[in-house]
Protein backbone atom coordinates (compact mmCIF):
# COMPACT_ATOMS: atom_id res chain seq x y z
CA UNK A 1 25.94 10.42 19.47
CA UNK A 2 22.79 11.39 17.23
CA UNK A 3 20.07 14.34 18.82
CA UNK A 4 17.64 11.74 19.27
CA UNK A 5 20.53 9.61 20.89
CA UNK A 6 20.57 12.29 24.03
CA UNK A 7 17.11 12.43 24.08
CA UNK A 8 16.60 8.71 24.34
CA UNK A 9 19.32 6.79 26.72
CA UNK A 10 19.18 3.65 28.21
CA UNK A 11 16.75 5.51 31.20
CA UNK A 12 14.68 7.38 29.00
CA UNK A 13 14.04 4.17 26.54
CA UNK A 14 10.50 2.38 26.98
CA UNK A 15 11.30 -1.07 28.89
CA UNK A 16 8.02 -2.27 26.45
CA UNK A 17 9.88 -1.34 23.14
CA UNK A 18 10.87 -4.98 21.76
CA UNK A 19 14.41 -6.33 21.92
CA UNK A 20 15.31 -6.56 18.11
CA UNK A 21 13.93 -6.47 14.69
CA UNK A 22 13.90 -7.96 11.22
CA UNK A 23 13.30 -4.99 8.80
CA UNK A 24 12.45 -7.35 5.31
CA UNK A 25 11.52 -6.72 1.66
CA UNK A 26 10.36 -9.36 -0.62
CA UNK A 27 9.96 -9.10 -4.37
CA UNK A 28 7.52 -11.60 -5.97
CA UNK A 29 5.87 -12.66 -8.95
CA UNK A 30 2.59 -10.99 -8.28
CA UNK A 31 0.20 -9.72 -6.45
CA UNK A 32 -2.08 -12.70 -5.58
CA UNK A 33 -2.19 -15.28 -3.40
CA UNK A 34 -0.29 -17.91 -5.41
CA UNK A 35 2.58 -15.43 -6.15
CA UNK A 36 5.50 -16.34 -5.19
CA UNK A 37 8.93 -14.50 -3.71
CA UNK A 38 12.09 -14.54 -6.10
CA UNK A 39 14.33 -12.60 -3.85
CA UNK A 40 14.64 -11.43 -0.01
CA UNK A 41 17.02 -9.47 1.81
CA UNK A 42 16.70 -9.36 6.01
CA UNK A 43 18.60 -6.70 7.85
CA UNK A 44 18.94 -7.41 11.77
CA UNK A 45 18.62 -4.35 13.97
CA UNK A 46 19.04 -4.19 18.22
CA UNK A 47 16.78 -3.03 20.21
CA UNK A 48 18.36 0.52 19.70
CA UNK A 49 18.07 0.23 15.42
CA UNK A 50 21.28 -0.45 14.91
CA UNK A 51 22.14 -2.55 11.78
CA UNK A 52 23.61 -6.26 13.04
CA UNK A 53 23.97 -7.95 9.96
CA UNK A 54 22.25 -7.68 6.66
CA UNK A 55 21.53 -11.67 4.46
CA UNK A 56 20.11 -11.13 1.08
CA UNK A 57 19.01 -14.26 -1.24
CA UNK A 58 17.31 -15.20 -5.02
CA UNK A 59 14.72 -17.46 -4.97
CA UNK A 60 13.77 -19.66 -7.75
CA UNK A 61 9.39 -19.23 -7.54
CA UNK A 62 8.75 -22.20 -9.51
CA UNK A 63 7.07 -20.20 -12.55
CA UNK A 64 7.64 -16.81 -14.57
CA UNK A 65 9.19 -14.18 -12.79
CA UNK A 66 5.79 -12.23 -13.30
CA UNK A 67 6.95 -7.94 -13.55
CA UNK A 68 10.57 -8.18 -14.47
CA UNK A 69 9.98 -4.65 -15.40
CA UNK A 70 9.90 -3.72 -11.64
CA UNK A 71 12.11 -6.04 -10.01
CA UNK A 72 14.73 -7.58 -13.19
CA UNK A 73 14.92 -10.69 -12.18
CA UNK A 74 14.40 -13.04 -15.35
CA UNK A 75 14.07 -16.72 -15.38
CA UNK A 76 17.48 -17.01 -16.53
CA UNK A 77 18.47 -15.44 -13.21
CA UNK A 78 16.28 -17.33 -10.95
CA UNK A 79 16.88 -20.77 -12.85
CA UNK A 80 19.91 -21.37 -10.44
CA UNK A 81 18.51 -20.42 -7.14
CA UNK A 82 17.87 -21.81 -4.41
CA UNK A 83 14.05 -23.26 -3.77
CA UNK A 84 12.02 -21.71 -1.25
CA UNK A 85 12.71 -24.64 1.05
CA UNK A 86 16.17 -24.54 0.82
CA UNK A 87 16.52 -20.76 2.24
CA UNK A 88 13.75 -21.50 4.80
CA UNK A 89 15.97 -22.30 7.44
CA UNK A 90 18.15 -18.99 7.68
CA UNK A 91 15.59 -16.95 6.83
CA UNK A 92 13.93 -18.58 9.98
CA UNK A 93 17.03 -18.10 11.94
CA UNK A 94 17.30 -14.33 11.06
CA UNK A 95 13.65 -13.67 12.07
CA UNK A 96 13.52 -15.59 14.70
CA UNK A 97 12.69 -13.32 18.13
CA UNK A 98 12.19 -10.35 15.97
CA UNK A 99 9.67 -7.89 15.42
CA UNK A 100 9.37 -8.09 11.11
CA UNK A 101 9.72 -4.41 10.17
CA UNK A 102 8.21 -3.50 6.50
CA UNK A 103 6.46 -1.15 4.51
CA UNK A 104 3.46 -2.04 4.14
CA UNK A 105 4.09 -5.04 6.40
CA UNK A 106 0.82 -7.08 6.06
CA UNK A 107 2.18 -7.71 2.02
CA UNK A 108 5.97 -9.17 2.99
CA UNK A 109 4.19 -10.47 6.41
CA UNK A 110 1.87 -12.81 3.82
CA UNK A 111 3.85 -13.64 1.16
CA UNK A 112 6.27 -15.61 4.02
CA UNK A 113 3.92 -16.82 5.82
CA UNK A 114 2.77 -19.07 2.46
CA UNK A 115 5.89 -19.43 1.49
CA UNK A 116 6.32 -21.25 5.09
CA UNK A 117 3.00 -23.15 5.16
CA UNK A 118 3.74 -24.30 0.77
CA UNK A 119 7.32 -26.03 2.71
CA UNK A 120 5.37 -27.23 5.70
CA UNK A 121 6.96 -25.18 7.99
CA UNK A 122 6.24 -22.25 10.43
CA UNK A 123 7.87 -18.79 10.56
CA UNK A 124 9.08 -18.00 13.66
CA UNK A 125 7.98 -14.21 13.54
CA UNK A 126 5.09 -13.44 15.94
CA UNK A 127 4.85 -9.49 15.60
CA UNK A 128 5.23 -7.25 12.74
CA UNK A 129 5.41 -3.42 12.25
CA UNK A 130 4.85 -1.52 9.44
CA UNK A 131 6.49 1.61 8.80
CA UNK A 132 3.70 3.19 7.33
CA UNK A 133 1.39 2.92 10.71
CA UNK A 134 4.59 4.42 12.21
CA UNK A 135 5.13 7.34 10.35
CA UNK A 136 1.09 7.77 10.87
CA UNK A 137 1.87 7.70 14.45
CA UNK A 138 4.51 10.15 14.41
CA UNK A 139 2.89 12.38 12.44
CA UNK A 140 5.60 12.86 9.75
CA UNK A 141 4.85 15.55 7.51
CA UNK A 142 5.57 12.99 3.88
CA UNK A 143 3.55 13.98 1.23
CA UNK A 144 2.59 10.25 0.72
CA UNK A 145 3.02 6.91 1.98
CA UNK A 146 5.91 5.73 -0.59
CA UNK A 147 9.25 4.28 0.91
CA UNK A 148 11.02 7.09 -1.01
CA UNK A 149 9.68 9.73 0.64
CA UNK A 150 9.92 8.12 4.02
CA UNK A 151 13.45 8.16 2.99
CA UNK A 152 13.76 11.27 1.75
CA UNK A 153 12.73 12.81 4.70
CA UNK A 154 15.45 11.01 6.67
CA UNK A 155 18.19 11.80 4.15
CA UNK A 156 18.88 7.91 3.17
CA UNK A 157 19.68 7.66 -0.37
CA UNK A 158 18.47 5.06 -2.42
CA UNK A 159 20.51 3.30 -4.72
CA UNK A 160 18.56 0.26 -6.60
CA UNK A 161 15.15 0.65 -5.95
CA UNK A 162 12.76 -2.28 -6.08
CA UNK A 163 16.36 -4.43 -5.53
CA UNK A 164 14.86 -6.52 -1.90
CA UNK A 165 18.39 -5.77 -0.47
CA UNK A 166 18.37 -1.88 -1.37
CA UNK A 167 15.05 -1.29 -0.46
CA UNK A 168 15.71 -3.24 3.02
CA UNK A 169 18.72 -0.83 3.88
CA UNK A 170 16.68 2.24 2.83
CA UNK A 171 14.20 0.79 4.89
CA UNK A 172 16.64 0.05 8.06
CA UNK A 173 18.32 3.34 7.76
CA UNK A 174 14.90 5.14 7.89
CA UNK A 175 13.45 3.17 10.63
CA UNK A 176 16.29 3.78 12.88
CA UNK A 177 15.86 7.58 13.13
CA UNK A 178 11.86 6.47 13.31
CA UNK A 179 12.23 4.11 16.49
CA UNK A 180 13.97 6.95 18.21
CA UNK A 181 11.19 9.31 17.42
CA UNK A 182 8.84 7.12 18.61
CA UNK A 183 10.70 6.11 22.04
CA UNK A 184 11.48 10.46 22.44
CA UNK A 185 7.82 10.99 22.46
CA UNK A 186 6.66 8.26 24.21
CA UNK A 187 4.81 6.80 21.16
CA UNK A 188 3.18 3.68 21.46
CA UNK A 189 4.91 1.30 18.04
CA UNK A 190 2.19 0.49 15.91
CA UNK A 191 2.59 -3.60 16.70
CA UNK A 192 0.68 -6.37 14.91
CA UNK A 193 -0.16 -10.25 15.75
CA UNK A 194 1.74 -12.62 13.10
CA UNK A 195 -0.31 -15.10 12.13
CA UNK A 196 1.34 -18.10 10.91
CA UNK A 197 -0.44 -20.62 8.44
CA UNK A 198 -0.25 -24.16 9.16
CA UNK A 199 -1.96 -25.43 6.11
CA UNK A 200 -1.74 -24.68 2.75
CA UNK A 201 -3.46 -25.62 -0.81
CA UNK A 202 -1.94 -23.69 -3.95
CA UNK A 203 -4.93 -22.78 -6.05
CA UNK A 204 -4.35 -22.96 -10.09
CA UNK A 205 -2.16 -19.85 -10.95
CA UNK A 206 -3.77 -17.23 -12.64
CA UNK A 207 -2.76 -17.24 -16.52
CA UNK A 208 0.03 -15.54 -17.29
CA UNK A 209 -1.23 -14.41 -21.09
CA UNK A 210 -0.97 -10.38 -21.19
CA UNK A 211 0.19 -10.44 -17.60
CA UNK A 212 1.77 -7.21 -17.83
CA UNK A 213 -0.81 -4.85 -19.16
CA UNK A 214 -3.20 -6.81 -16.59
CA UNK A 215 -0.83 -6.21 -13.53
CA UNK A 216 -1.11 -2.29 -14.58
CA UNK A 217 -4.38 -1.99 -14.52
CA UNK A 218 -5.47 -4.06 -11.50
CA UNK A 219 -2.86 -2.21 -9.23
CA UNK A 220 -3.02 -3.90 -5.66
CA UNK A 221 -4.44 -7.06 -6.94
CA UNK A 222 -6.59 -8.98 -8.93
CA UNK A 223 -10.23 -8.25 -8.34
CA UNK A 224 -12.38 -10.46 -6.47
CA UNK A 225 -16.37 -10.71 -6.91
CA UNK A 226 -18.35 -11.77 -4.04
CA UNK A 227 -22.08 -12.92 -4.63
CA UNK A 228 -24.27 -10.34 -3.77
CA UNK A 229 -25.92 -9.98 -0.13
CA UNK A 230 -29.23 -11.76 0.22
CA UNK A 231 -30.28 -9.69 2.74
CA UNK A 232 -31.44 -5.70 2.87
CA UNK A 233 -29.18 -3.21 4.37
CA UNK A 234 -31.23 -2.58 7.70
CA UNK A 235 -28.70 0.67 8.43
CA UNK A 236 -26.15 1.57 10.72
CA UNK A 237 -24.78 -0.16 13.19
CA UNK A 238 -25.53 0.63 16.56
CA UNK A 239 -22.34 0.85 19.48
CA UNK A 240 -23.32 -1.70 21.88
CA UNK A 241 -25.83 -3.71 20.22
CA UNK A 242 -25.43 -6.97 17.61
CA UNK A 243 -24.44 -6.51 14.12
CA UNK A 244 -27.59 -7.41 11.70
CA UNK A 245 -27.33 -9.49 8.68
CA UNK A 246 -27.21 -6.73 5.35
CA UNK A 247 -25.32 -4.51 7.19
CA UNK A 248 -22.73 -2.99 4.63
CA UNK A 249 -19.53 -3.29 6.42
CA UNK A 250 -15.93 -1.40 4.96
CA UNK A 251 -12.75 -1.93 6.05
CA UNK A 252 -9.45 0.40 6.15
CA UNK A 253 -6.03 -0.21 6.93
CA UNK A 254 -3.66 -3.29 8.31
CA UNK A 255 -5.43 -6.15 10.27
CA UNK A 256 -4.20 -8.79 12.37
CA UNK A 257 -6.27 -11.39 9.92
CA UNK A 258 -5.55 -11.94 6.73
CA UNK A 259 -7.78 -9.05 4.94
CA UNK A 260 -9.34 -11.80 2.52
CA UNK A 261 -10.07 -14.15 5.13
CA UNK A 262 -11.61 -10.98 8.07
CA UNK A 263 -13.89 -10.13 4.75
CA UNK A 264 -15.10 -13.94 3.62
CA UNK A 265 -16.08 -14.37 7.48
CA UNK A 266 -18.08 -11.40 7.32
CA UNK A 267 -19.89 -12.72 4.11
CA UNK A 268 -20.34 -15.88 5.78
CA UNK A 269 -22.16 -13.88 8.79
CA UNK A 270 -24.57 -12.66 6.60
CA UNK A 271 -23.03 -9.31 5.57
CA UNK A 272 -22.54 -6.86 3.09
CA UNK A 273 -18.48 -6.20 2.47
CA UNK A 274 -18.40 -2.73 0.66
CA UNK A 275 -15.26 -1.95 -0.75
CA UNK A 276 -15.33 2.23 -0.37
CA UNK A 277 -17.57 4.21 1.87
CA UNK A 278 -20.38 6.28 1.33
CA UNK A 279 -23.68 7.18 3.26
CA UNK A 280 -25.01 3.92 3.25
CA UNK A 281 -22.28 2.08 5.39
CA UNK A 282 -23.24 0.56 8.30
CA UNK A 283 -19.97 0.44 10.10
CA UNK A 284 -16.05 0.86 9.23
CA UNK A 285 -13.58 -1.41 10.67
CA UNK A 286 -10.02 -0.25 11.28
CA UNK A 287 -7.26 -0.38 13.61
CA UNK A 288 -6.12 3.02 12.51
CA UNK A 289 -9.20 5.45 13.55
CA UNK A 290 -6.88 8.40 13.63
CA UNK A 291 -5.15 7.58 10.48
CA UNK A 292 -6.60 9.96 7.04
CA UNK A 293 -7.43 7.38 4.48
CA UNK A 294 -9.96 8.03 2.37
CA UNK A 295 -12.48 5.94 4.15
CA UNK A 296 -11.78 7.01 7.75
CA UNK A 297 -12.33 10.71 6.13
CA UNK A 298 -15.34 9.87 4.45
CA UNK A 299 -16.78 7.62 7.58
CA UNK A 300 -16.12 10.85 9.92
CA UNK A 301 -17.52 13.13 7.66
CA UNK A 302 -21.08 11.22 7.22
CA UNK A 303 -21.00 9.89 10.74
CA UNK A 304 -19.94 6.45 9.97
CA UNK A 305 -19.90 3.96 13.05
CA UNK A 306 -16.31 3.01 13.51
CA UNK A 307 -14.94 0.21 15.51
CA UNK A 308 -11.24 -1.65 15.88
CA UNK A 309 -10.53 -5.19 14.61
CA UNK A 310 -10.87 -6.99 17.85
CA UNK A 311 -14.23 -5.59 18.98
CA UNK A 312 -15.70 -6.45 14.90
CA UNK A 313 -14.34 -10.61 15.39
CA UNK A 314 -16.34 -10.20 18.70
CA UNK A 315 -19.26 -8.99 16.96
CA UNK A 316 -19.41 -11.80 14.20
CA UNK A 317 -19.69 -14.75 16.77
CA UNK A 318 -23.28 -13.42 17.18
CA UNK A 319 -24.95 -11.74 14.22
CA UNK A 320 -28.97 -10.84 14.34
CA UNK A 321 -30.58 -12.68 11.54
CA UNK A 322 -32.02 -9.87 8.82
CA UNK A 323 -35.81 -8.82 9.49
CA UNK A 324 -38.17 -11.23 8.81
CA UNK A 325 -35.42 -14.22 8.33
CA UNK A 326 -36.72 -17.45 9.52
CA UNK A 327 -33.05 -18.84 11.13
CA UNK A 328 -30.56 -16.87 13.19
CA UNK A 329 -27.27 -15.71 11.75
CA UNK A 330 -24.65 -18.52 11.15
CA UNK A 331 -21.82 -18.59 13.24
CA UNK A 332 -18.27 -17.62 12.04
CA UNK A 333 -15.44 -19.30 13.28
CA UNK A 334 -13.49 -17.17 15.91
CA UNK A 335 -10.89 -15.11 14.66
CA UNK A 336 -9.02 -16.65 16.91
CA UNK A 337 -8.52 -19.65 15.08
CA UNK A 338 -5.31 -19.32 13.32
CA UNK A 339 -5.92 -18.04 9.66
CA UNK A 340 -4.35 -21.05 7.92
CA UNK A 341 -6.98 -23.32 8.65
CA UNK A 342 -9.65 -21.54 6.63
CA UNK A 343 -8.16 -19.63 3.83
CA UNK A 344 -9.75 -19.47 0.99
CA UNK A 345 -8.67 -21.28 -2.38
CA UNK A 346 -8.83 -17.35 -3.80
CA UNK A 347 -8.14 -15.24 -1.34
CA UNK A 348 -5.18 -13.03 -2.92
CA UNK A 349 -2.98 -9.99 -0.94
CA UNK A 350 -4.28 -6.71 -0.71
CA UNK A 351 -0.65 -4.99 -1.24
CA UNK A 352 1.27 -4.72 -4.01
CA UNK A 353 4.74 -5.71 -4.16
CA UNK A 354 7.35 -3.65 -5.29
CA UNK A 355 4.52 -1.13 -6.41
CA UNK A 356 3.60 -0.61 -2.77
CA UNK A 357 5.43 2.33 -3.15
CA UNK A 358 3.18 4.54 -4.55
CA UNK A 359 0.02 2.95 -3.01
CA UNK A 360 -0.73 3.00 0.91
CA UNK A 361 -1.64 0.18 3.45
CA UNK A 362 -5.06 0.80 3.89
CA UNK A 363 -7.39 -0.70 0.81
């Protein structure tokens, strides 16, 4: 028995912590939204961390292999695997009941979730964790969010990394030590809503021409431009009051939403998406307050409103038209609605794939 073992038996152990998790890594072609996953490796943990079974699979995407240079897998290799559809099933089965444990969850969290919704199916996961919010939580003194240094400072060795069923174990073996942390302190996990997608529409894949130097240089993902805001900033936001079309609204860290689709409903309100923060932002919107991104930092320093996920979706079912406007605010669809249904033909992730590494969850 481990020190954190005697520190967290059976009576010590919080009766909320869930019952068993799904700690996953994906590799894929890309970055964007019509990527696809060419391998995945699952490893099944109890409700203590300890390792059930471990499943690991190739997937044939469909296309190039997109950065063989990170992950190796060529389209010679991926030629004979299995589709997507084909490994649906006991992927399914291995998730199924399971909290999805990965770092930088909300990348591996979307990349299944299409790969579900392209096969008409659902995934069965309905919570995820990511292991960066968790070593936020614990405070962990890792001299940056990369899974190498979360393992490093659990001793677990790594032995092929960017391989889905190496970085998985490394993964596994460092959450384990993490989970009992967490229960020894009485830390609250870090737990986000899975959102599956029902529908899905595969928009033209991006040319492939130069991919690699292009890849390099965009580093999460490809960029995105947004028309500009017809309406003038009219300031901060004010706690308690309505959001105002203009306002210049930021956001930081892992959402329950699909990123692409929280920011296109806020365009659709009538607002300003800013993509850093700086003494003109109206409000930040994270789930992470505590967390020191750049953007919490900044927003704290210039006295930034801040505000959590849940209360912003509440906000955008009633925006105040901008000063002078002749009609009131549109109405965005509730948040509530699941995120398939409106998804836009572009949205793209806002992780990186095996990359992630060196960049953390909170764009």
């Amino acid at each position: 028995m481990t020190m954190l073992d005697d520190h967290t038996t059976a009576a010590t152990w919080p009766t909320a912590y869930p019952e068993g998790y799904a700690v996953v890594d994906v590799e894929t072609t890309g970055l964007a939204r019509d990527d696809r996953i060419v391998s995945a490796a699952v490893y099944r943990l109890d409700a203590r961390g300890n390792v059930e079974d471990h499943w690991y699979t190739l997937v044939n995407p469909e296309r190039d292999p997109g950065p063989v240079w990170i992950h190796g897998l060529t389209s010679d290799v991926l030629e004979s695997a299995p589709l997507f559809p084909e490994i649906a099933g006991e992927l399914a089965a291995r998730l199924d009941g399971r909290v999805l444990v990965a770092h930088n969850a909300i990348f591996d969290w979307s990349m299944i979730a299409r790969e579900y919704a392209r096969a008409e199916r659902t995934a069965p996961t309905r919570q995820r964790l990511c292991t960066i919010a968790l070593s936020k939580e614990l405070g962990l003194p890792l001299p940056n969010h990369k899974l190498e240094s979360l393992a490093a400072h659990f001793g677990v060795v790594q032995q092929r990394a960017h391989h889905a069923l190496d970085d998985a174990r490394v993964l596994a073996e460092a959450f384990r030590p993490s989970l009992h942390a967490a229960a020894r302190d009485g830390v609250r996990l870090p737990l986000l809503e899975c959102r599956p997608l029902t529908e899905w529409s595969d928009a033209p894949a991006l040319p492939r021409v130069g991919y690699q130097s292009s890849y390099r240089q965009t580093g999460w993902r490809p960029s995105r431009k947004r028309p500009a805001c017809p309406y003038p900033n009219p300031g901060r936001y004010v706690p308690g009051e309505r959001l105002v079309q203009g306002m210049r609204v930021a956001f930081s860290g892992d959402t329950s939403v699909d990123r692409e689709l929280l920011e296109d409903r806020a365009v659709e309100a009538g607002l300003h998406v800013a993509t850093s923060v700086s003494r003109l932002t109206s409000l930040l919107v994270t789930n992470d307050p505590g967390s020191s991104t750049s953007k919490t930092v900044k927003a704290a320093s210039y006295g930034t409103p801040v505000i959590d996920e849940a209360a912003f979706t509440q906000l955008l079912r009633d925006v105040a038209p901008a000063p002078g406007a002749s009609v009131p605010a549109p109405a965005s669809p509730a948040p509530s609605v699941p995120a398939s249904a409106s998804v836009p033909a572009s949205a793209s992730v806002r992780a990186s794939t095996s990359v992630r590494a060196s960049t953390p969850a909170d764009g």
